[in-house]
PDB file of N, CA and C in Angstrom:
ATOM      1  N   UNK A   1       0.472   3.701  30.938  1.00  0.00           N
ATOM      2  CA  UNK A   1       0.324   4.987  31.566  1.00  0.00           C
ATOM      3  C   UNK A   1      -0.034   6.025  30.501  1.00  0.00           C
ATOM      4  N   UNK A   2      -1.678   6.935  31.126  1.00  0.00           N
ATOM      5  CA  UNK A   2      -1.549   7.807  29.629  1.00  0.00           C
ATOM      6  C   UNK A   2      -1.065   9.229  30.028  1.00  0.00           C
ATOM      7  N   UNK A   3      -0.710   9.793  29.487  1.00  0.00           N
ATOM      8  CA  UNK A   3      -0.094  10.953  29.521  1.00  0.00           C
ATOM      9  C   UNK A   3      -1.036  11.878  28.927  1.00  0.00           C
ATOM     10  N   UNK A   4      -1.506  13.005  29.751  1.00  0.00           N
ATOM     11  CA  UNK A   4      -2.396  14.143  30.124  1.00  0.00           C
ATOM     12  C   UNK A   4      -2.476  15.091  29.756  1.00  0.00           C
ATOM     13  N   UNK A   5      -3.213  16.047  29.175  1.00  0.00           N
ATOM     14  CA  UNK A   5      -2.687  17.447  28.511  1.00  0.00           C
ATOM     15  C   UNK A   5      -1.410  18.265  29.599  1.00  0.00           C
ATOM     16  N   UNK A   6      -1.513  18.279  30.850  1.00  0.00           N
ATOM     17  CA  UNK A   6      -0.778  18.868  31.763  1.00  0.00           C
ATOM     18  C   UNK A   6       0.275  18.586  31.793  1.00  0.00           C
ATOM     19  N   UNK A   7       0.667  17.192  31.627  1.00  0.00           N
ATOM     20  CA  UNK A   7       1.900  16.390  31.452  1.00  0.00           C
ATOM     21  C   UNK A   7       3.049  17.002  30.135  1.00  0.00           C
ATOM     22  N   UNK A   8       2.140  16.484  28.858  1.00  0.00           N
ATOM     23  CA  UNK A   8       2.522  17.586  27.718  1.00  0.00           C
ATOM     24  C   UNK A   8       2.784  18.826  27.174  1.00  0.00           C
ATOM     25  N   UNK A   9       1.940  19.469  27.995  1.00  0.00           N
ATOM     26  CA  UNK A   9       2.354  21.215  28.029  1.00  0.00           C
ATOM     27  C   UNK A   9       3.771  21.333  28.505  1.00  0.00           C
ATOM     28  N   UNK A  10       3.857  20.325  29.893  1.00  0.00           N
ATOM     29  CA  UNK A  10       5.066  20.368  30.504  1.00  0.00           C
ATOM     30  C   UNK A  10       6.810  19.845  30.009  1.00  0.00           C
ATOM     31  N   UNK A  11       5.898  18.950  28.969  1.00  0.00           N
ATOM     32  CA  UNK A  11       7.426  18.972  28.114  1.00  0.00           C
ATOM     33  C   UNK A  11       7.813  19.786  27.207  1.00  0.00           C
ATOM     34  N   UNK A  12       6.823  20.393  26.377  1.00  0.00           N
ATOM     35  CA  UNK A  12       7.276  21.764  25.921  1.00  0.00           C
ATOM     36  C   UNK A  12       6.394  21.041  24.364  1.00  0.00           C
ATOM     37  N   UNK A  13       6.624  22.064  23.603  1.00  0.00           N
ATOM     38  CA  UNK A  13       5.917  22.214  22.289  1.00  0.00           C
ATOM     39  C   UNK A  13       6.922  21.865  21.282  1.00  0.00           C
ATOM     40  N   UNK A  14       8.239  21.563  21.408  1.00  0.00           N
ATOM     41  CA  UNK A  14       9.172  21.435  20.673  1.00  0.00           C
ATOM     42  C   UNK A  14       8.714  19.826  19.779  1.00  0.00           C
ATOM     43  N   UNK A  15       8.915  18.485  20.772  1.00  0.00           N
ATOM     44  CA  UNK A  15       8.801  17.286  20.321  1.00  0.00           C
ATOM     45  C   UNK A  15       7.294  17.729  19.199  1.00  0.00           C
ATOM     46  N   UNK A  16       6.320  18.103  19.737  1.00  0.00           N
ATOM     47  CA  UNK A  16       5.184  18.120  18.609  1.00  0.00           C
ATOM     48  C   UNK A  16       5.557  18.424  17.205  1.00  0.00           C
ATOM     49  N   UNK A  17       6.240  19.700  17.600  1.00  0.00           N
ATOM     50  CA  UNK A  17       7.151  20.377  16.159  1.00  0.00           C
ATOM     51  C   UNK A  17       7.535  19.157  15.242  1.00  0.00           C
ATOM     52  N   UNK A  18       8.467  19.423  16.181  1.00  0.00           N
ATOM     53  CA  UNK A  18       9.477  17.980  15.465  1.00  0.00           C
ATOM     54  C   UNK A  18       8.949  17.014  14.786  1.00  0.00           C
ATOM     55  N   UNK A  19       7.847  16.301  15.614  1.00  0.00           N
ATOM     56  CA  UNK A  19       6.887  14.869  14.787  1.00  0.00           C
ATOM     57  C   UNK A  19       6.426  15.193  13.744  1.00  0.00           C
ATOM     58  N   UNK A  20       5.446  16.809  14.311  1.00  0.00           N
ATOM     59  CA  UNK A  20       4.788  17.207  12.472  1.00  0.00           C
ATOM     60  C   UNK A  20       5.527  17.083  11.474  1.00  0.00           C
ATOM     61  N   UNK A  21       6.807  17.966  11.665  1.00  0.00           N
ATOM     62  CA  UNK A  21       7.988  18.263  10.077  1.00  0.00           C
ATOM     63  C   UNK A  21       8.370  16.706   9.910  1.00  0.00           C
ATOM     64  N   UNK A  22       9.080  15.960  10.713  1.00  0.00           N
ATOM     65  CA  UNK A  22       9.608  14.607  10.450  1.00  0.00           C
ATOM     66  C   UNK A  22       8.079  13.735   9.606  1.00  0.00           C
ATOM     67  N   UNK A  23       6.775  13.550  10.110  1.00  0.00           N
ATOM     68  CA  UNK A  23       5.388  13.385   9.300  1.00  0.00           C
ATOM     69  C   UNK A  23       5.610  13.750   8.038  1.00  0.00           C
ATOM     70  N   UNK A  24       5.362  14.880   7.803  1.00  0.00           N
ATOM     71  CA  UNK A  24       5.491  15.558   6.810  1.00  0.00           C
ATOM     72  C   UNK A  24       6.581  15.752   5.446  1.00  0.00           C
ATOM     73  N   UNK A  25       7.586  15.466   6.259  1.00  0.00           N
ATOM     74  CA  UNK A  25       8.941  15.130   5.268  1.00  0.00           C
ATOM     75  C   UNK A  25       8.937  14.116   4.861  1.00  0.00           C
ATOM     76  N   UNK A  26       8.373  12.931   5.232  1.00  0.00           N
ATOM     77  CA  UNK A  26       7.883  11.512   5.389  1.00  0.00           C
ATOM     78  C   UNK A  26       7.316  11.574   3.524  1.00  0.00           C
ATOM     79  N   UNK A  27       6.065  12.191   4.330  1.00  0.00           N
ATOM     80  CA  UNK A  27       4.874  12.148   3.379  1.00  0.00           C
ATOM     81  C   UNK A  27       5.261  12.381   2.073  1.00  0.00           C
ATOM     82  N   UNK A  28       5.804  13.774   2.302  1.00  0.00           N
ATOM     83  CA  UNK A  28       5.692  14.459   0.629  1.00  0.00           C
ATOM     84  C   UNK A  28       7.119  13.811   0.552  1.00  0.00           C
ATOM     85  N   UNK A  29       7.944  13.447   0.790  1.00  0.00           N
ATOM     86  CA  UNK A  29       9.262  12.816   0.169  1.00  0.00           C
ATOM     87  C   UNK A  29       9.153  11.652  -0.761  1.00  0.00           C
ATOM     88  N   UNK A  30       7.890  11.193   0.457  1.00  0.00           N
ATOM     89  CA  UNK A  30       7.948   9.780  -0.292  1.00  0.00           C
ATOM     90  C   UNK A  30       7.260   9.651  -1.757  1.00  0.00           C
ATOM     91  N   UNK A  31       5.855  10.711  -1.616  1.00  0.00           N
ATOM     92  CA  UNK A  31       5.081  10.676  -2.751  1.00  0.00           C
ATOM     93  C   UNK A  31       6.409  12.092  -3.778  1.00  0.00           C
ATOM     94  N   UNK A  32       7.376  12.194  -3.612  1.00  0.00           N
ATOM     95  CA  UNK A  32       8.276  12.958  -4.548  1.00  0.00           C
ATOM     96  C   UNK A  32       9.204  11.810  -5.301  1.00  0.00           C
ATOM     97  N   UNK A  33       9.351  10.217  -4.085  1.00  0.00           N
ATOM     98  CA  UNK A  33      10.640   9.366  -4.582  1.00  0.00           C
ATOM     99  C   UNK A  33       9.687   8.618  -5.240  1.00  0.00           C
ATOM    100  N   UNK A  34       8.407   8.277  -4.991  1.00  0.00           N
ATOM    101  CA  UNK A  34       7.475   7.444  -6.518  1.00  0.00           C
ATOM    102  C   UNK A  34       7.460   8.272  -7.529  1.00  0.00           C
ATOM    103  N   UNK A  35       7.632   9.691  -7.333  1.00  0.00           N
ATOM    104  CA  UNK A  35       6.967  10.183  -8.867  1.00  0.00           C
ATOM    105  C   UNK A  35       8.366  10.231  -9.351  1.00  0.00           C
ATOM    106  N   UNK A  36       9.847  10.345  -8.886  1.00  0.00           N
ATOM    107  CA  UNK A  36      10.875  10.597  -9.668  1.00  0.00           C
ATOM    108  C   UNK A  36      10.822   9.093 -10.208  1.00  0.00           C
ATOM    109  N   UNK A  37      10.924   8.181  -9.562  1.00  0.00           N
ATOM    110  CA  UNK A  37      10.869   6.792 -10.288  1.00  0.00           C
ATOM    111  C   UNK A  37      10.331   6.738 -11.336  1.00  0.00           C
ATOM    112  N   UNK A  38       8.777   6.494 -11.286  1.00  0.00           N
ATOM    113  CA  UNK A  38       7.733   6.187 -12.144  1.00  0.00           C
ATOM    114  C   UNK A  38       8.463   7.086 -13.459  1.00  0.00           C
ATOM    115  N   UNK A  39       9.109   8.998 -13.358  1.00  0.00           N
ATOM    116  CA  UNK A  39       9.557   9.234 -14.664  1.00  0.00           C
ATOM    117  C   UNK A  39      10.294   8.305 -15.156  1.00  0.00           C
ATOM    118  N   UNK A  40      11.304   8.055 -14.707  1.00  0.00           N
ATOM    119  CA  UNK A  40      12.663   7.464 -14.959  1.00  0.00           C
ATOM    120  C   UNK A  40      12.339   5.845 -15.917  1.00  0.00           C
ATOM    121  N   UNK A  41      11.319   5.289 -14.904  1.00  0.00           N
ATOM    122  CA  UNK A  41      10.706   4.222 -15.594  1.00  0.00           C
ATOM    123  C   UNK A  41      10.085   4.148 -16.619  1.00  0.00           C
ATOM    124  N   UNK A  42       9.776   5.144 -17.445  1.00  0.00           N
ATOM    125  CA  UNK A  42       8.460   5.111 -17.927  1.00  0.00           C
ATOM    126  C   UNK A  42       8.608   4.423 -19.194  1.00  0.00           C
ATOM    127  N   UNK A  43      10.083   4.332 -19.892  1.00  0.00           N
ATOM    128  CA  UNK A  43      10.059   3.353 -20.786  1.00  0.00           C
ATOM    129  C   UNK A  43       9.792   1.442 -20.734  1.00  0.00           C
ATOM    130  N   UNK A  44       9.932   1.389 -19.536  1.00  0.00           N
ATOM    131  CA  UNK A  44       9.877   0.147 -19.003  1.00  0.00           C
ATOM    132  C   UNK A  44       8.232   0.305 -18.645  1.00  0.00           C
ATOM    133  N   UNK A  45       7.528   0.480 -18.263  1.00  0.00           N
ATOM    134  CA  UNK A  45       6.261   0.715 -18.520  1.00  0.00           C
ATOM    135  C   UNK A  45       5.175   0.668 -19.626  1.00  0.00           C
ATOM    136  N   UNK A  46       6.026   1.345 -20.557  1.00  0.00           N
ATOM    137  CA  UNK A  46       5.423   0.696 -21.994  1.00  0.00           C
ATOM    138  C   UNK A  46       6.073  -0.630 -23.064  1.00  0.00           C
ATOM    139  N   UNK A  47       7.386  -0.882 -22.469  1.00  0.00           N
ATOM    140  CA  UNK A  47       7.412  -1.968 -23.123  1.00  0.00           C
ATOM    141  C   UNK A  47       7.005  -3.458 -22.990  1.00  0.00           C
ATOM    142  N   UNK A  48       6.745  -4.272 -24.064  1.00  0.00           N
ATOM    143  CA  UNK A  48       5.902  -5.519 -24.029  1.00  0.00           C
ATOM    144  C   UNK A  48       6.345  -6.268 -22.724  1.00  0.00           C
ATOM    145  N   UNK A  49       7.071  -6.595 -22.264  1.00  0.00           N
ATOM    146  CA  UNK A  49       7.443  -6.972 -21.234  1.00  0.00           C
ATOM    147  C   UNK A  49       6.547  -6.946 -20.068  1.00  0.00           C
ATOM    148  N   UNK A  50       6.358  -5.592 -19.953  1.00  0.00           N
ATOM    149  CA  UNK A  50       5.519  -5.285 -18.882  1.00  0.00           C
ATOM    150  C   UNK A  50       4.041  -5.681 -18.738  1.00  0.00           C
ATOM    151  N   UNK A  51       3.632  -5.253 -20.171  1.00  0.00           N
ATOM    152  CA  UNK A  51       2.531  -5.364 -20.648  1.00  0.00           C
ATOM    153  C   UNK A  51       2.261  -7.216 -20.081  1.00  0.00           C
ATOM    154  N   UNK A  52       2.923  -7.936 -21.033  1.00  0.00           N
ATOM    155  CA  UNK A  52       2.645  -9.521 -20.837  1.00  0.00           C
ATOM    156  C   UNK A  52       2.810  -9.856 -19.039  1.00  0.00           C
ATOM    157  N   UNK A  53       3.680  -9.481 -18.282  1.00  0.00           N
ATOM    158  CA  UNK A  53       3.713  -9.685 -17.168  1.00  0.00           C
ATOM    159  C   UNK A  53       2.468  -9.256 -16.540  1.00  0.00           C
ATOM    160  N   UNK A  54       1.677  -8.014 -16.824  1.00  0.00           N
ATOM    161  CA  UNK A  54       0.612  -7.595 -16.313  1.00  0.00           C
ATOM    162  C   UNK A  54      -0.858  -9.012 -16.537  1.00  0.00           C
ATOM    163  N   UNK A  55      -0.731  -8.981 -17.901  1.00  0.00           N
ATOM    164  CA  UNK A  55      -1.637 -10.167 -18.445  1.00  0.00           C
ATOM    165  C   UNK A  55      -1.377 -11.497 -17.402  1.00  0.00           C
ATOM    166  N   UNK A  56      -0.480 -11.753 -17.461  1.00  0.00           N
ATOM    167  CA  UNK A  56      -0.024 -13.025 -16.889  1.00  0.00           C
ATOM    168  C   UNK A  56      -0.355 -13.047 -15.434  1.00  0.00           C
ATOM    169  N   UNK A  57      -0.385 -11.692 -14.561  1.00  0.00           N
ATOM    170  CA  UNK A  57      -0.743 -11.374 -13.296  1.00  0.00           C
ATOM    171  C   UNK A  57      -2.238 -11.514 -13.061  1.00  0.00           C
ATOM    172  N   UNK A  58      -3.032 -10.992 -14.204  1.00  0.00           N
ATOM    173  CA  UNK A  58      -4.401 -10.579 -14.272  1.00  0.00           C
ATOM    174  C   UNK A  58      -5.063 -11.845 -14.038  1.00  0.00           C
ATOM    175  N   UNK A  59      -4.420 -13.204 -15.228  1.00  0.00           N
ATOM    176  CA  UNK A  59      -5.017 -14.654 -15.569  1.00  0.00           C
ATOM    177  C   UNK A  59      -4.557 -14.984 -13.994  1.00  0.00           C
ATOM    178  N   UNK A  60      -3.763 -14.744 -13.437  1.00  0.00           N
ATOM    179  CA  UNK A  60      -3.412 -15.521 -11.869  1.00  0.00           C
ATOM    180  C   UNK A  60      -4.545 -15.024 -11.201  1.00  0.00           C
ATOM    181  N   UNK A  61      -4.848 -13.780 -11.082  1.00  0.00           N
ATOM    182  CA  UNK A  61      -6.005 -13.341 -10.021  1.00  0.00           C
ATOM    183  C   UNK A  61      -7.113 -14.213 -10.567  1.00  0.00           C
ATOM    184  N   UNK A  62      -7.712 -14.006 -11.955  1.00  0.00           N
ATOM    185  CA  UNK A  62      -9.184 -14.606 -11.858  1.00  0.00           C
ATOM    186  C   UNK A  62      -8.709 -15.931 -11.416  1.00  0.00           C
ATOM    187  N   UNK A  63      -7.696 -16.341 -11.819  1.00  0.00           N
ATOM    188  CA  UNK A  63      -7.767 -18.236 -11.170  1.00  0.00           C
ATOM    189  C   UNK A  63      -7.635 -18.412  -9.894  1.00  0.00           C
ATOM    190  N   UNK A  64      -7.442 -17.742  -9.071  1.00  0.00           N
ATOM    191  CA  UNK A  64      -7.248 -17.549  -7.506  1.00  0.00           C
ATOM    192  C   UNK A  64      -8.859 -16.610  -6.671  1.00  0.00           C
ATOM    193  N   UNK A  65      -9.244 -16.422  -7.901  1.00  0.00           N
ATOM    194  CA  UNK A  65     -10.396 -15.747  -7.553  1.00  0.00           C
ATOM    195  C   UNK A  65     -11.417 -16.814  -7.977  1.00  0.00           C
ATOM    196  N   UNK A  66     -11.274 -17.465  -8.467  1.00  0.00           N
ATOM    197  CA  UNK A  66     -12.088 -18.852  -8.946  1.00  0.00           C
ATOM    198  C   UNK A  66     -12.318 -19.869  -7.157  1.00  0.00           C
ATOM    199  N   UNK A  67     -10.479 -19.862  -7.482  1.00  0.00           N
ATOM    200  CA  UNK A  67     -10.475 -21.323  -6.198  1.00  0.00           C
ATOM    201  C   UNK A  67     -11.024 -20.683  -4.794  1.00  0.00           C
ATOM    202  N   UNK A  68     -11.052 -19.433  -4.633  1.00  0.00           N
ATOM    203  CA  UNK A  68     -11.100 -19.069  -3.181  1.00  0.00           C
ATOM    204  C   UNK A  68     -13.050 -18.886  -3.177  1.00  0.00           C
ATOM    205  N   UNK A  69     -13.570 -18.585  -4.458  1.00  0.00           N
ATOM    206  CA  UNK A  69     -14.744 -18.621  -4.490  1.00  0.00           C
ATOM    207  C   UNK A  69     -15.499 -20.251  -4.584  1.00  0.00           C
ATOM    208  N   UNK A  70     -15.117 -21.060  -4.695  1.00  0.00           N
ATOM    209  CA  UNK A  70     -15.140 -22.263  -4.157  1.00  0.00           C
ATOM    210  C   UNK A  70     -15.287 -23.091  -3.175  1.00  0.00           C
ATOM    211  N   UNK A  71     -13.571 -22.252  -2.434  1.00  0.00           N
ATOM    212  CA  UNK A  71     -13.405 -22.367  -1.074  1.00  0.00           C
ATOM    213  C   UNK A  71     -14.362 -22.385  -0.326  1.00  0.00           C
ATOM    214  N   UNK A  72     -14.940 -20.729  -0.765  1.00  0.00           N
ATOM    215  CA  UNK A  72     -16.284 -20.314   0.155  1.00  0.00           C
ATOM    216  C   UNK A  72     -17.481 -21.375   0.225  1.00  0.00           C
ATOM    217  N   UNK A  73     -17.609 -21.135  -1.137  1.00  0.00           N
ATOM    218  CA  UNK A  73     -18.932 -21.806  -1.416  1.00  0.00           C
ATOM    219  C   UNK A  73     -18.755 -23.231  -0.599  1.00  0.00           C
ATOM    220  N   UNK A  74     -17.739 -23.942  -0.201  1.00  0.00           N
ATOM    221  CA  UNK A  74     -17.904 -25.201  -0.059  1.00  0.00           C
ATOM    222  C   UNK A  74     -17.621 -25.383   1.637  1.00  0.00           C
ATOM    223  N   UNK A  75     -17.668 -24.297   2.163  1.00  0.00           N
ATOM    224  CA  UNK A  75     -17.833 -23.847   3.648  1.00  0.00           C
ATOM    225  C   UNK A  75     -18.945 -23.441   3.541  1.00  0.00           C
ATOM    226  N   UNK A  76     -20.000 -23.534   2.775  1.00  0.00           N
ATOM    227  CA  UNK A  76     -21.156 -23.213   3.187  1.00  0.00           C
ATOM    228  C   UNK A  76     -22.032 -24.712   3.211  1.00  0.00           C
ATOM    229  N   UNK A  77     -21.465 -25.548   2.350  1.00  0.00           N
ATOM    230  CA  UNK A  77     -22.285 -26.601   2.403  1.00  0.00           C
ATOM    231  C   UNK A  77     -22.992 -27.080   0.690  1.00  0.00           C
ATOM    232  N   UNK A  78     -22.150 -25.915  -0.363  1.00  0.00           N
ATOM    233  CA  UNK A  78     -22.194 -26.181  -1.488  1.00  0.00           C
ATOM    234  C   UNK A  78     -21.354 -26.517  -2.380  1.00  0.00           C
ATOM    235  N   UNK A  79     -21.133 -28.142  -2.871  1.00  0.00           N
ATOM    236  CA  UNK A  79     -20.240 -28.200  -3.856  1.00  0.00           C
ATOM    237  C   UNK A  79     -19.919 -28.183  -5.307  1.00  0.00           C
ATOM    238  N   UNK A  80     -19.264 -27.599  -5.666  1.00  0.00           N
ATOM    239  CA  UNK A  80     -19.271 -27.479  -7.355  1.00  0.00           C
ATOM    240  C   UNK A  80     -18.323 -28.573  -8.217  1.00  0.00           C
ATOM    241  N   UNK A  81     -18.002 -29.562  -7.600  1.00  0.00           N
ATOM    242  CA  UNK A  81     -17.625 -30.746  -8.483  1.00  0.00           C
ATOM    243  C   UNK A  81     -16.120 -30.812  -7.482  1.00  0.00           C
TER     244      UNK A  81
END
């Protein structure tokens, strides 16, 4: 059932209110609770740790980016060994 501009006028302007600020508190809260983190973190960010975990993430993608390009290729009717 869709509900009509006439319908909505008739419940009043309040619920709209409400959704925007609750949206909105949403929004900027959330992009306020990454940026307090990310400070808090930021030594953990530069230490080696992180760094090597990143590397180690990077070598997983191209090798997963290897096999799935394969994948493809060999749904087309081309094989590479």
């Amino acid at each position: 059932m869709l509900i009509d501009v006439k319908n909505a006028v008739a419940v009043g302007v309040m619920p709209a209110v409400l959704f925007l600020i609750g949206l909105y508190v949403c929004l900027v809260g959330s992009k306020i609770m990454i940026a307090w983190l990310v400070a808090r973190s930021r030594g953990f960010l530069k230490s080696r740790g992180y760094v090597y975990v990143n590397r180690l993430l990077g070598v997983a993608l191209v090798v997963f980016a290897v096999l799935f390009l394969r994948d493809g290729l060999s749904f087309f009717g081309i094989n590479l060994g």
